[in-house]
C-alpha atoms as a PDB file:
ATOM      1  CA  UNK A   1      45.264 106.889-117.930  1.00  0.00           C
ATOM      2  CA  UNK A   2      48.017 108.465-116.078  1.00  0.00           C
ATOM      3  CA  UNK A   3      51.367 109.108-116.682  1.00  0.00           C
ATOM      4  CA  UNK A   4      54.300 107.320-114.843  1.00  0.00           C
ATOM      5  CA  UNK A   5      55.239 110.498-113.169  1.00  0.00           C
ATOM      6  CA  UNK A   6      51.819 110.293-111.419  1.00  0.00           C
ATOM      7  CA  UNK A   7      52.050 106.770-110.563  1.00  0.00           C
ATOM      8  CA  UNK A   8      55.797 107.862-108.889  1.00  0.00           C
ATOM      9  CA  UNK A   9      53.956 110.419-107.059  1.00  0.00           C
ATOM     10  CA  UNK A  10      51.136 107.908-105.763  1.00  0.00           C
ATOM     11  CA  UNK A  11      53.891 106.053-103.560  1.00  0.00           C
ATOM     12  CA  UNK A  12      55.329 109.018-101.763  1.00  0.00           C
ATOM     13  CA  UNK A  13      54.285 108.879 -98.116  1.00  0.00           C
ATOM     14  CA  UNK A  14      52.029 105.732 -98.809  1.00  0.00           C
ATOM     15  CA  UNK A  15      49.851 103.095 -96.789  1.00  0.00           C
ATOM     16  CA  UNK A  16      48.161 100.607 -97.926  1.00  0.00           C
ATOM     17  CA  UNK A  17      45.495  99.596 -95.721  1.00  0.00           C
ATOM     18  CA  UNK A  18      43.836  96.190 -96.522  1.00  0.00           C
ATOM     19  CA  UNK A  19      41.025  94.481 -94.545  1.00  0.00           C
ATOM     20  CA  UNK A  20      42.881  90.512 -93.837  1.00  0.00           C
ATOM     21  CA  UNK A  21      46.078  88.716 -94.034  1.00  0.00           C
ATOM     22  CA  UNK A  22      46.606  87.910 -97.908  1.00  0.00           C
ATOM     23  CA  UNK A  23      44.332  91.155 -99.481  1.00  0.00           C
ATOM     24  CA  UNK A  24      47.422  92.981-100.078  1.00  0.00           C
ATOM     25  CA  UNK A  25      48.690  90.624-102.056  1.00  0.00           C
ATOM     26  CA  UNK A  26      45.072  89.487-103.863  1.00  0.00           C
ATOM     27  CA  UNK A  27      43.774  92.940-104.894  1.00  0.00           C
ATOM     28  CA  UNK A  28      46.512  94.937-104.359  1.00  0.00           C
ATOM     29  CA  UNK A  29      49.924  92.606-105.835  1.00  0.00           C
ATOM     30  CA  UNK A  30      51.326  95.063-108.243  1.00  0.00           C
ATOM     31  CA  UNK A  31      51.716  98.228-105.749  1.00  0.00           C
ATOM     32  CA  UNK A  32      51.988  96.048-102.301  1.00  0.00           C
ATOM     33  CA  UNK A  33      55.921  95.864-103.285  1.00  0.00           C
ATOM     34  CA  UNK A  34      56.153  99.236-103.645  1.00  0.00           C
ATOM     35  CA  UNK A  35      54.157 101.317-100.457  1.00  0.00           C
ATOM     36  CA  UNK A  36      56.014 102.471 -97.480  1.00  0.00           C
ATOM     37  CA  UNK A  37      53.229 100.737 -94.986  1.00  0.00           C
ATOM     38  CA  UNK A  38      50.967  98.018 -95.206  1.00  0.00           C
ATOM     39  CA  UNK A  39      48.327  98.021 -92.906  1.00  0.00           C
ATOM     40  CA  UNK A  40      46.336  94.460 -92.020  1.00  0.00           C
ATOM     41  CA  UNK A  41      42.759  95.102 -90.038  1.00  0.00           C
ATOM     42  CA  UNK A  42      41.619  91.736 -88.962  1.00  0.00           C
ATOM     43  CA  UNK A  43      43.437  88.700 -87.526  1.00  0.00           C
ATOM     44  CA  UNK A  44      41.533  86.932 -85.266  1.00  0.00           C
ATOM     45  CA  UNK A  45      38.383  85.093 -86.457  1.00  0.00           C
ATOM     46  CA  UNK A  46      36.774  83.965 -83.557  1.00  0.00           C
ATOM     47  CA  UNK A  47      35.063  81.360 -84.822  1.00  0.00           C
ATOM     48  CA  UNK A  48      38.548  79.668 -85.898  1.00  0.00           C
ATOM     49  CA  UNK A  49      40.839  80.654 -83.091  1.00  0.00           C
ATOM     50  CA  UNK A  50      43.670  79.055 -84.624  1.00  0.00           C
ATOM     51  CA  UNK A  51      43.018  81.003 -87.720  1.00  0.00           C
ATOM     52  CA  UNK A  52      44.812  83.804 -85.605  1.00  0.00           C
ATOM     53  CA  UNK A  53      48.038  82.337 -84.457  1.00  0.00           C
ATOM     54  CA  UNK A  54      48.185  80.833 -88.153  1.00  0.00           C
ATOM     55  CA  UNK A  55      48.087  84.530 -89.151  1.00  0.00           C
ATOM     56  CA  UNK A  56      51.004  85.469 -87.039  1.00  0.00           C
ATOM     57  CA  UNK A  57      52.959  83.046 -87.962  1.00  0.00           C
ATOM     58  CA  UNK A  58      52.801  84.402 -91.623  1.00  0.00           C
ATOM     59  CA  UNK A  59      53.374  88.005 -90.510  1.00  0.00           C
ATOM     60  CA  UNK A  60      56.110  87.211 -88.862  1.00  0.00           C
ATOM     61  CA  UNK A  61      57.634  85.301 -91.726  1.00  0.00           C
ATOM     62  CA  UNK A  62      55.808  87.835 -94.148  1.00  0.00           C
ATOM     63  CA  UNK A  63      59.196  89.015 -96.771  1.00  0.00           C
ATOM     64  CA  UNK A  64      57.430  92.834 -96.140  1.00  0.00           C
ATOM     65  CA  UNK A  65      56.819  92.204 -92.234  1.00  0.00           C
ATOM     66  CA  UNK A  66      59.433  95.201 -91.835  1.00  0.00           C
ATOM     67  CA  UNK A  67      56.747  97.199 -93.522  1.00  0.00           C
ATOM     68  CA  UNK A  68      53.539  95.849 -92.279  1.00  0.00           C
ATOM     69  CA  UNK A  69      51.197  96.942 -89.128  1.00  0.00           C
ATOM     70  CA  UNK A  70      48.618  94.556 -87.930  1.00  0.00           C
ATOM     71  CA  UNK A  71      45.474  95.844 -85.943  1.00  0.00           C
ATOM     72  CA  UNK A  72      44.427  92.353 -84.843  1.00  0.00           C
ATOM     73  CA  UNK A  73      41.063  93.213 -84.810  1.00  0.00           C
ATOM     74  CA  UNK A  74      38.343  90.082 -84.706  1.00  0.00           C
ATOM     75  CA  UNK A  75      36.325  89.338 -88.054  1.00  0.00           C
ATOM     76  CA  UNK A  76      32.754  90.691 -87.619  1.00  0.00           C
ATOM     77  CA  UNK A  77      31.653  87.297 -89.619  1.00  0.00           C
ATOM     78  CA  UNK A  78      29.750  89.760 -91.691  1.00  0.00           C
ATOM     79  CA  UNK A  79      30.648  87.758 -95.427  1.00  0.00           C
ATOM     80  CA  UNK A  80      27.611  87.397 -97.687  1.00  0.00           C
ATOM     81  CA  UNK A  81      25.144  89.149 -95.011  1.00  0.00           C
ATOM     82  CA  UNK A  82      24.268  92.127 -97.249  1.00  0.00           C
ATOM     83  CA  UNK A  83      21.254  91.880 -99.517  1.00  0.00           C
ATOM     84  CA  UNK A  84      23.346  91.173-103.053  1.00  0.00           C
ATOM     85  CA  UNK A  85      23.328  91.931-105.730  1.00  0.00           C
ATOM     86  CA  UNK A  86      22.242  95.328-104.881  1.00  0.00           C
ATOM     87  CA  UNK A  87      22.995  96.000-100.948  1.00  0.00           C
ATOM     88  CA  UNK A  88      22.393  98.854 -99.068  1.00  0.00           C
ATOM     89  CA  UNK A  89      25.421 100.951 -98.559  1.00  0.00           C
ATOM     90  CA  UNK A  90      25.510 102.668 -95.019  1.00  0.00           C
ATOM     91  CA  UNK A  91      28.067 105.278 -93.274  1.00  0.00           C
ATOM     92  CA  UNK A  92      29.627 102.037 -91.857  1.00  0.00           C
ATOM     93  CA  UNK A  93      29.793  99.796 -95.470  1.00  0.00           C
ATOM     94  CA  UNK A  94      26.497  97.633 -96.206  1.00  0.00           C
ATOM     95  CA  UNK A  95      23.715  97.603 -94.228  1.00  0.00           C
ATOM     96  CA  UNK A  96      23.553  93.992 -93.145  1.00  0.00           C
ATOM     97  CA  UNK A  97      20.363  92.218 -92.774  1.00  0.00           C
ATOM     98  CA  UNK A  98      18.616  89.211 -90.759  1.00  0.00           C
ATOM     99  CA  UNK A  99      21.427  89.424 -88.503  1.00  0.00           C
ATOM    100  CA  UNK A 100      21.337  92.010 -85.391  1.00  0.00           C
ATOM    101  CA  UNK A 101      24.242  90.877 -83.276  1.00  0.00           C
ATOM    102  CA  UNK A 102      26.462  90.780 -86.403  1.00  0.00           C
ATOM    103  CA  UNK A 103      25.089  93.990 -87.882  1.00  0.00           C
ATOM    104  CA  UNK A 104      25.970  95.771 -84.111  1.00  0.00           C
ATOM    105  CA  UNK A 105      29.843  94.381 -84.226  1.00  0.00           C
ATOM    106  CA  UNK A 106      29.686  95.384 -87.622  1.00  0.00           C
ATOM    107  CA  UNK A 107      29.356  99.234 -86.433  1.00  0.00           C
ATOM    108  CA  UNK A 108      31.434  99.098 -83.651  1.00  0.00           C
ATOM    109  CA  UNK A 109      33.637  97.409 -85.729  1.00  0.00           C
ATOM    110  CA  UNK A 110      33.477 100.917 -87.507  1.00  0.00           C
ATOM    111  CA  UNK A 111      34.399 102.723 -84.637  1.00  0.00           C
ATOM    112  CA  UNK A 112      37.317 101.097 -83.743  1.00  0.00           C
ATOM    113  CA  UNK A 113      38.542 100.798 -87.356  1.00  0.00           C
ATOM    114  CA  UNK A 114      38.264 105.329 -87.507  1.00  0.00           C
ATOM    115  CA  UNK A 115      40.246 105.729 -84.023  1.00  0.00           C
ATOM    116  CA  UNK A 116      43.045 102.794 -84.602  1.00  0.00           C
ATOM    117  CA  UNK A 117      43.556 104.354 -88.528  1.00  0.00           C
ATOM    118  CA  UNK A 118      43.326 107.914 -87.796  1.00  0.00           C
ATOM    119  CA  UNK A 119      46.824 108.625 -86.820  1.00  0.00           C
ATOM    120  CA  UNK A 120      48.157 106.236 -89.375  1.00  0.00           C
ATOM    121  CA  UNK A 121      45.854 107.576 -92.268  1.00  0.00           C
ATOM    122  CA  UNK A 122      47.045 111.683 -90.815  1.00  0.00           C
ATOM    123  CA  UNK A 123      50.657 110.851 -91.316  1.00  0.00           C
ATOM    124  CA  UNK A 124      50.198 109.715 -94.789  1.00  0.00           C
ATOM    125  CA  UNK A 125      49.831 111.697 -98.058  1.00  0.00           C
ATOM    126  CA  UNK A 126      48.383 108.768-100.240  1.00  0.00           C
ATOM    127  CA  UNK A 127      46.340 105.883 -98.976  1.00  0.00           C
ATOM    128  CA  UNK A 128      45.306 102.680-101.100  1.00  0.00           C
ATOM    129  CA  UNK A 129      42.369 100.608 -99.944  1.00  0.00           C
ATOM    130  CA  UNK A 130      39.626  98.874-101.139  1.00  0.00           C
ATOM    131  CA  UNK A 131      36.629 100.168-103.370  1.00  0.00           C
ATOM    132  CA  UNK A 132      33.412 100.705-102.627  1.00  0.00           C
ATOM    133  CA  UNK A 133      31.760  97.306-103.688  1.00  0.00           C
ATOM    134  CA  UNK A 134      34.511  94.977-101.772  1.00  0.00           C
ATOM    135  CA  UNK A 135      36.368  94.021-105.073  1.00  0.00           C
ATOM    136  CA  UNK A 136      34.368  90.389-105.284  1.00  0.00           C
ATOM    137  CA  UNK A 137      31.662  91.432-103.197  1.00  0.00           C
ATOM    138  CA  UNK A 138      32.923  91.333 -99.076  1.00  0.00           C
ATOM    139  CA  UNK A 139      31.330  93.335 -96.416  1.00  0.00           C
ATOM    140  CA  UNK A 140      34.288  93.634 -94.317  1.00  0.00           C
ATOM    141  CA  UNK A 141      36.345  95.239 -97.150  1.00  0.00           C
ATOM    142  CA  UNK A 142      33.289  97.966 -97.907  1.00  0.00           C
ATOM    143  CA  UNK A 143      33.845  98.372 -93.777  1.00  0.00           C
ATOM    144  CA  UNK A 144      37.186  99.472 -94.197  1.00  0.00           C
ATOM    145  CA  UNK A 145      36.617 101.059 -97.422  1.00  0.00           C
ATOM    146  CA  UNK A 146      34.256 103.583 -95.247  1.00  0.00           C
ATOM    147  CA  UNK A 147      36.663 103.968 -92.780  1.00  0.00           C
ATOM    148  CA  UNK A 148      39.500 105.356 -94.935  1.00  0.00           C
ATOM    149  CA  UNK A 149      37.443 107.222 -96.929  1.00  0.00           C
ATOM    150  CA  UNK A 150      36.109 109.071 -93.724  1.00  0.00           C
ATOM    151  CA  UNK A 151      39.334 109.664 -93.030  1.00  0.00           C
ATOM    152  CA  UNK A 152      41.252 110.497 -96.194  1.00  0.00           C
ATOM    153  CA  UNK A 153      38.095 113.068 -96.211  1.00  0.00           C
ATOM    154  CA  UNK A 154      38.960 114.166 -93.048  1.00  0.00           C
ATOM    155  CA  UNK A 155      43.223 114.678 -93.453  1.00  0.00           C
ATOM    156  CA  UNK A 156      42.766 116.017 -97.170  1.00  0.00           C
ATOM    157  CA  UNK A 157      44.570 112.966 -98.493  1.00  0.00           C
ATOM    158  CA  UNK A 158      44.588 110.848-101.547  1.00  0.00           C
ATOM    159  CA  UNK A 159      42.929 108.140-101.761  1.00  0.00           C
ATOM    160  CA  UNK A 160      42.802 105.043-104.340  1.00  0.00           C
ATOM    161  CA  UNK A 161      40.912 102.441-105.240  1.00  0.00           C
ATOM    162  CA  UNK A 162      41.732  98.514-106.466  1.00  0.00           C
ATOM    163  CA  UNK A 163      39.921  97.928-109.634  1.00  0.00           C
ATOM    164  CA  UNK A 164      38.619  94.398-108.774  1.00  0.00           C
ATOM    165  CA  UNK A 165      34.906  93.237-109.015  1.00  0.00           C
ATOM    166  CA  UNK A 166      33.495  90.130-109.732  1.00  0.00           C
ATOM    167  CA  UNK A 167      29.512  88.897-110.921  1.00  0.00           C
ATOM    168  CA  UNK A 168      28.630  89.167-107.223  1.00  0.00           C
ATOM    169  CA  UNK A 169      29.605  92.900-106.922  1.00  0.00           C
ATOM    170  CA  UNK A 170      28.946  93.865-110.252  1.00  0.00           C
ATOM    171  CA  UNK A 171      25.606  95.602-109.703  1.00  0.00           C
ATOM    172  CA  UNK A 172      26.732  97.655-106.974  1.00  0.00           C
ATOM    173  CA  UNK A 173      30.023  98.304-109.152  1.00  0.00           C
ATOM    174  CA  UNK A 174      27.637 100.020-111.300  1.00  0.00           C
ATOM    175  CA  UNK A 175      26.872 102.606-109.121  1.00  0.00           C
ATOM    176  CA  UNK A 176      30.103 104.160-109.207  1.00  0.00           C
ATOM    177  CA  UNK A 177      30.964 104.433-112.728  1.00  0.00           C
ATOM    178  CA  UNK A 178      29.759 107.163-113.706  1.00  0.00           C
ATOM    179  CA  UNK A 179      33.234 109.805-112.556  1.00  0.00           C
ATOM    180  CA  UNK A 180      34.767 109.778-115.512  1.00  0.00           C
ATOM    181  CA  UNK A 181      37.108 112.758-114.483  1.00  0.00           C
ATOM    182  CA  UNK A 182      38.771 110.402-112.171  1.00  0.00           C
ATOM    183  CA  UNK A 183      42.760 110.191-112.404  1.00  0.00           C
ATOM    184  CA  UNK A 184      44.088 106.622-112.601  1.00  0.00           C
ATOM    185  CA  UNK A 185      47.335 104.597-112.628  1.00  0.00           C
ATOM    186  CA  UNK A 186      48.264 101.638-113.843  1.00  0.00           C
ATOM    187  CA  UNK A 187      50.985  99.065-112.038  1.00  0.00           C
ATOM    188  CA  UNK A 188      52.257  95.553-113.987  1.00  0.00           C
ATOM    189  CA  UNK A 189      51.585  92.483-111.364  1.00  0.00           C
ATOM    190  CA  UNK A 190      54.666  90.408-111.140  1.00  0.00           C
ATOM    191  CA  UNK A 191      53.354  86.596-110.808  1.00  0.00           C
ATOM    192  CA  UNK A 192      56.536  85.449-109.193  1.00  0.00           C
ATOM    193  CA  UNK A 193      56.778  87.940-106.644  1.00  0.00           C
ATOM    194  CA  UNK A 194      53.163  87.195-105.107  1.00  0.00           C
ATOM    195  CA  UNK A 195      53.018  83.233-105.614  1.00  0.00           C
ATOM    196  CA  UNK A 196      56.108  83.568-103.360  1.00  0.00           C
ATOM    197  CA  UNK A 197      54.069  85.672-101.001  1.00  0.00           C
ATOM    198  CA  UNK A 198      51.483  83.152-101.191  1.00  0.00           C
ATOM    199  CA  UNK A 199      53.577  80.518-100.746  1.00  0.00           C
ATOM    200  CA  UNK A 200      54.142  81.743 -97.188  1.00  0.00           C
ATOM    201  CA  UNK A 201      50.749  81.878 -96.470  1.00  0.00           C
ATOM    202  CA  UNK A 202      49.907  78.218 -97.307  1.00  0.00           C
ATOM    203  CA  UNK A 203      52.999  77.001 -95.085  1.00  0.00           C
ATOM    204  CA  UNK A 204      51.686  78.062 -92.639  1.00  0.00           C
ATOM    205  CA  UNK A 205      47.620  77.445 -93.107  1.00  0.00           C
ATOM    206  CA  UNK A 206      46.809  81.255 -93.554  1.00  0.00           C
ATOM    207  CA  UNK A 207      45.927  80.997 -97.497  1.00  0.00           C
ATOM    208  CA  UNK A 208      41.984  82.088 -97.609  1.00  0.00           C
ATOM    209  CA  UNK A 209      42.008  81.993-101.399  1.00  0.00           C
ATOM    210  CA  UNK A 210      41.850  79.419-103.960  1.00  0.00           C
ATOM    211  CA  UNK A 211      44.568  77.231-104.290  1.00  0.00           C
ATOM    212  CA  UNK A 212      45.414  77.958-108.168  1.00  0.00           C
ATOM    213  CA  UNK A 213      45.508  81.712-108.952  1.00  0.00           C
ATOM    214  CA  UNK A 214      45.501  83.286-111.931  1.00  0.00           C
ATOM    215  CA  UNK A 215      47.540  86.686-111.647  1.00  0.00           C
ATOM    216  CA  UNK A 216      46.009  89.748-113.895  1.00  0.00           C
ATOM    217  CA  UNK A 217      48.804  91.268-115.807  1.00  0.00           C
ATOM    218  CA  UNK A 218      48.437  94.604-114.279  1.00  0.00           C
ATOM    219  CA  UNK A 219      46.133  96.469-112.038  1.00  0.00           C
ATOM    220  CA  UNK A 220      44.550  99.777-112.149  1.00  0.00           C
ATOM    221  CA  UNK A 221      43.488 102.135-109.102  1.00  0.00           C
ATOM    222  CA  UNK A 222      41.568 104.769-109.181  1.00  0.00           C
ATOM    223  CA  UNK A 223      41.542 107.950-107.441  1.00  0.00           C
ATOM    224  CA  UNK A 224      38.444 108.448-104.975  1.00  0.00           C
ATOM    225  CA  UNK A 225      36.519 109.466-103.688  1.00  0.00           C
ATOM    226  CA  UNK A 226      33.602 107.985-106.000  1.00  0.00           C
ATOM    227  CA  UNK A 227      30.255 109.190-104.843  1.00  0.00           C
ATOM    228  CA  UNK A 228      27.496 106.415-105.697  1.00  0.00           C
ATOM    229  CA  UNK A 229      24.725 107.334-108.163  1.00  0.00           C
ATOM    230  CA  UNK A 230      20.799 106.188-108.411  1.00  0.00           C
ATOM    231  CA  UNK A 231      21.295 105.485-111.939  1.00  0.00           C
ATOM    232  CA  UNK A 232      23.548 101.823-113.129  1.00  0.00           C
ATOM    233  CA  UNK A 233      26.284 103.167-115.644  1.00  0.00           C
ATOM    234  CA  UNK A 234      26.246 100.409-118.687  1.00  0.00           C
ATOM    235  CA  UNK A 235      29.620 100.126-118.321  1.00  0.00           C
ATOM    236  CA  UNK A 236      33.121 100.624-116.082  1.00  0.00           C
ATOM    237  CA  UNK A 237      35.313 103.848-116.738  1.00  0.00           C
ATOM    238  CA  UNK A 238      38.043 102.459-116.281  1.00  0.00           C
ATOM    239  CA  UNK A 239      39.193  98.959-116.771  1.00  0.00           C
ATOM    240  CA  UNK A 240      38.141  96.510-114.109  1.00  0.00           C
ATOM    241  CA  UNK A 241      39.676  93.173-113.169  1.00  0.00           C
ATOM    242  CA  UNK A 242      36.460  90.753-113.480  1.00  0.00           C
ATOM    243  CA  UNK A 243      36.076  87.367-111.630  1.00  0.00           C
ATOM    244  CA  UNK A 244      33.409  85.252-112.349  1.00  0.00           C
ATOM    245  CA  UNK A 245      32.934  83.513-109.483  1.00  0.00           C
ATOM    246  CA  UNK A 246      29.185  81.349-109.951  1.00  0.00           C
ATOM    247  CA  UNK A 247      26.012  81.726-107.872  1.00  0.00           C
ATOM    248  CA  UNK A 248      26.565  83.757-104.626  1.00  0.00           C
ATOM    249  CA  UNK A 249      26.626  81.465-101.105  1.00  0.00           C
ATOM    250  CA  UNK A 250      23.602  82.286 -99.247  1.00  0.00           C
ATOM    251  CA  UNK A 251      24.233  83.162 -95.456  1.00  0.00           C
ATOM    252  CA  UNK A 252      23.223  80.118 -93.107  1.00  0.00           C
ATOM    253  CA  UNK A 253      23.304  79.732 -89.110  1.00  0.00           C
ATOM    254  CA  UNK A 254      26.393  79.568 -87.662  1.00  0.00           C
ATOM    255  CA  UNK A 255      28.374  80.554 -90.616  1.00  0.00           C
ATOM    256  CA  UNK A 256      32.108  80.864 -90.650  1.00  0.00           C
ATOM    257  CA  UNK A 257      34.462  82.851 -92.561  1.00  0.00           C
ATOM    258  CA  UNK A 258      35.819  79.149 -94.615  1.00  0.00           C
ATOM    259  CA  UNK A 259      32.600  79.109 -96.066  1.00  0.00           C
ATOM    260  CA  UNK A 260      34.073  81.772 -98.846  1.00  0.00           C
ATOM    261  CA  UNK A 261      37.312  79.075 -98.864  1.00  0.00           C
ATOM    262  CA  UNK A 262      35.119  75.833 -99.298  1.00  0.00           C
ATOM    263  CA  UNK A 263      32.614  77.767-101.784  1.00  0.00           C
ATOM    264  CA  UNK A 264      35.507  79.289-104.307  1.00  0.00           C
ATOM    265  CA  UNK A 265      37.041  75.612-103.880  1.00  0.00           C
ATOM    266  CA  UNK A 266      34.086  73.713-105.541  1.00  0.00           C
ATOM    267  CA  UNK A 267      33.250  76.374-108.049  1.00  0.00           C
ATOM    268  CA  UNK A 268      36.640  76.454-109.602  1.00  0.00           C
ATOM    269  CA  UNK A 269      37.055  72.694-108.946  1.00  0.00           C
ATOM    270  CA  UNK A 270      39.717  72.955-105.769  1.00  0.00           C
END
């Protein structure tokens, strides 16, 4: 583990960069507080229009809207489409399968996320985001995982990781345990601080989460890049924030992004 003086040094000329409304405060509570920008990816989800203006609404009442960016991109309605436990991992995040007009917004989802980051991401000197496997297993946040990491590559800039997984993204986890080397810091999670954030979010119908959270006591990030192996490491590096979360939902026709809402909801008995 790091020393303190390193975590300082992690927040000077910082961005977090988070794929939807409530992320930053999910995977990323302990440091959110602390970054000079946070930067939201999606808003609209164009299945639920009024998902959007509920979104908004929170921003605008956000208590770190002075600090926040939103890219109001539209959700790709790529959640659960990979092949878990063990997807594919592409240029653009996870190769998604059975599903050709998602899979194509998916990429030029991509696209848009490099151009609309780039000058954000150049300005920086250290950019949090999240890690390769999505935290609890999300395709959209290994999309914008591969879109920072092209371009933290690109600006020579630091880059770190959440340390979230769950039994959904544990197998691809795996893969990328094996960089021992890695520097990483440590930040204490202040319960009161987020339920107050998240309090904000419910008002106004923008929660996506469970109702009842259970705050870690701390987080730790990682600095990347982590390059995936062929081989699964028996066990994390560093320590990892685990949520059990039950059998994976299976994708069906004309999904929506509440499925992940309405699923978490009956497994934890919401």
């Amino acid at each position: 583990m790091t020393t303190s003086d390193t975590l300082v040094h992690a927040f000077e000329d910082s961005v977090l960069v988070v794929a939807h409304p409530d992320d930053e405060i999910l995977w990323f509570g302990s440091i959110a507080p602390k970054v000079d920008k946070i930067v939201i990816c999606f808003l609209n989800d164009p299945i639920r229009p009024k998902m959007a203006e509920a979104r908004r609404q929170t921003l605008a009442a956000h208590p770190w809207r002075d600090r926040m960016v939103s890219l109001e991109l539209d959700e790709t309605d790529a959640f659960s489409r990979a092949n878990w436990p063990l997807p594919e991992t592409t240029k653009f995040g996870l190769r998604i399968v059975k599903a050709r007009q998602i899979e194509t917004a998916y990429r030029i989802c991509y696209r848009r996320l490099h151009s609309l980051l780039a000058p954000i991401i150049r300005d920086a000197r250290n950019v949090f985001t999240h890690n390769p496997w999505g935290e609890y297993g999300h395709e959209e946040h290994v999309l914008v995982h591969r879109a920072v990491g092209s371009l933290t590559a690109e600006y020579k800039k630091n880059v770190w990781y959440s340390n979230y997984a769950s039994n959904w993204s544990q197998g691809l986890m795996s893969l990328y345990q094996e960089q021992s080397g890695q520097p990483t810091v440590e930040s204490d999670v202040d319960a009161a601080i987020l339920e107050a954030v998240a309090g904000v979010y419910r008002a106004y119908g923008a929660w996506t989460w469970f109702d009842e959270v259970r705050w870690f006591p701390n987080e730790v990030f990682v600095k990347g890049p982590l390059c995936q192996t062929e081989r699964r490491a028996p066990e994390a590096f560093f320590p990892v924030n685990m949520l059990d979360l039950g059998e994976r939902p299976q994708p069906a026709p004309a999904r929506t992004s509440s499925l992940l809402r309405r699923t978490l909801r009956r497994l934890l008995g919401g």
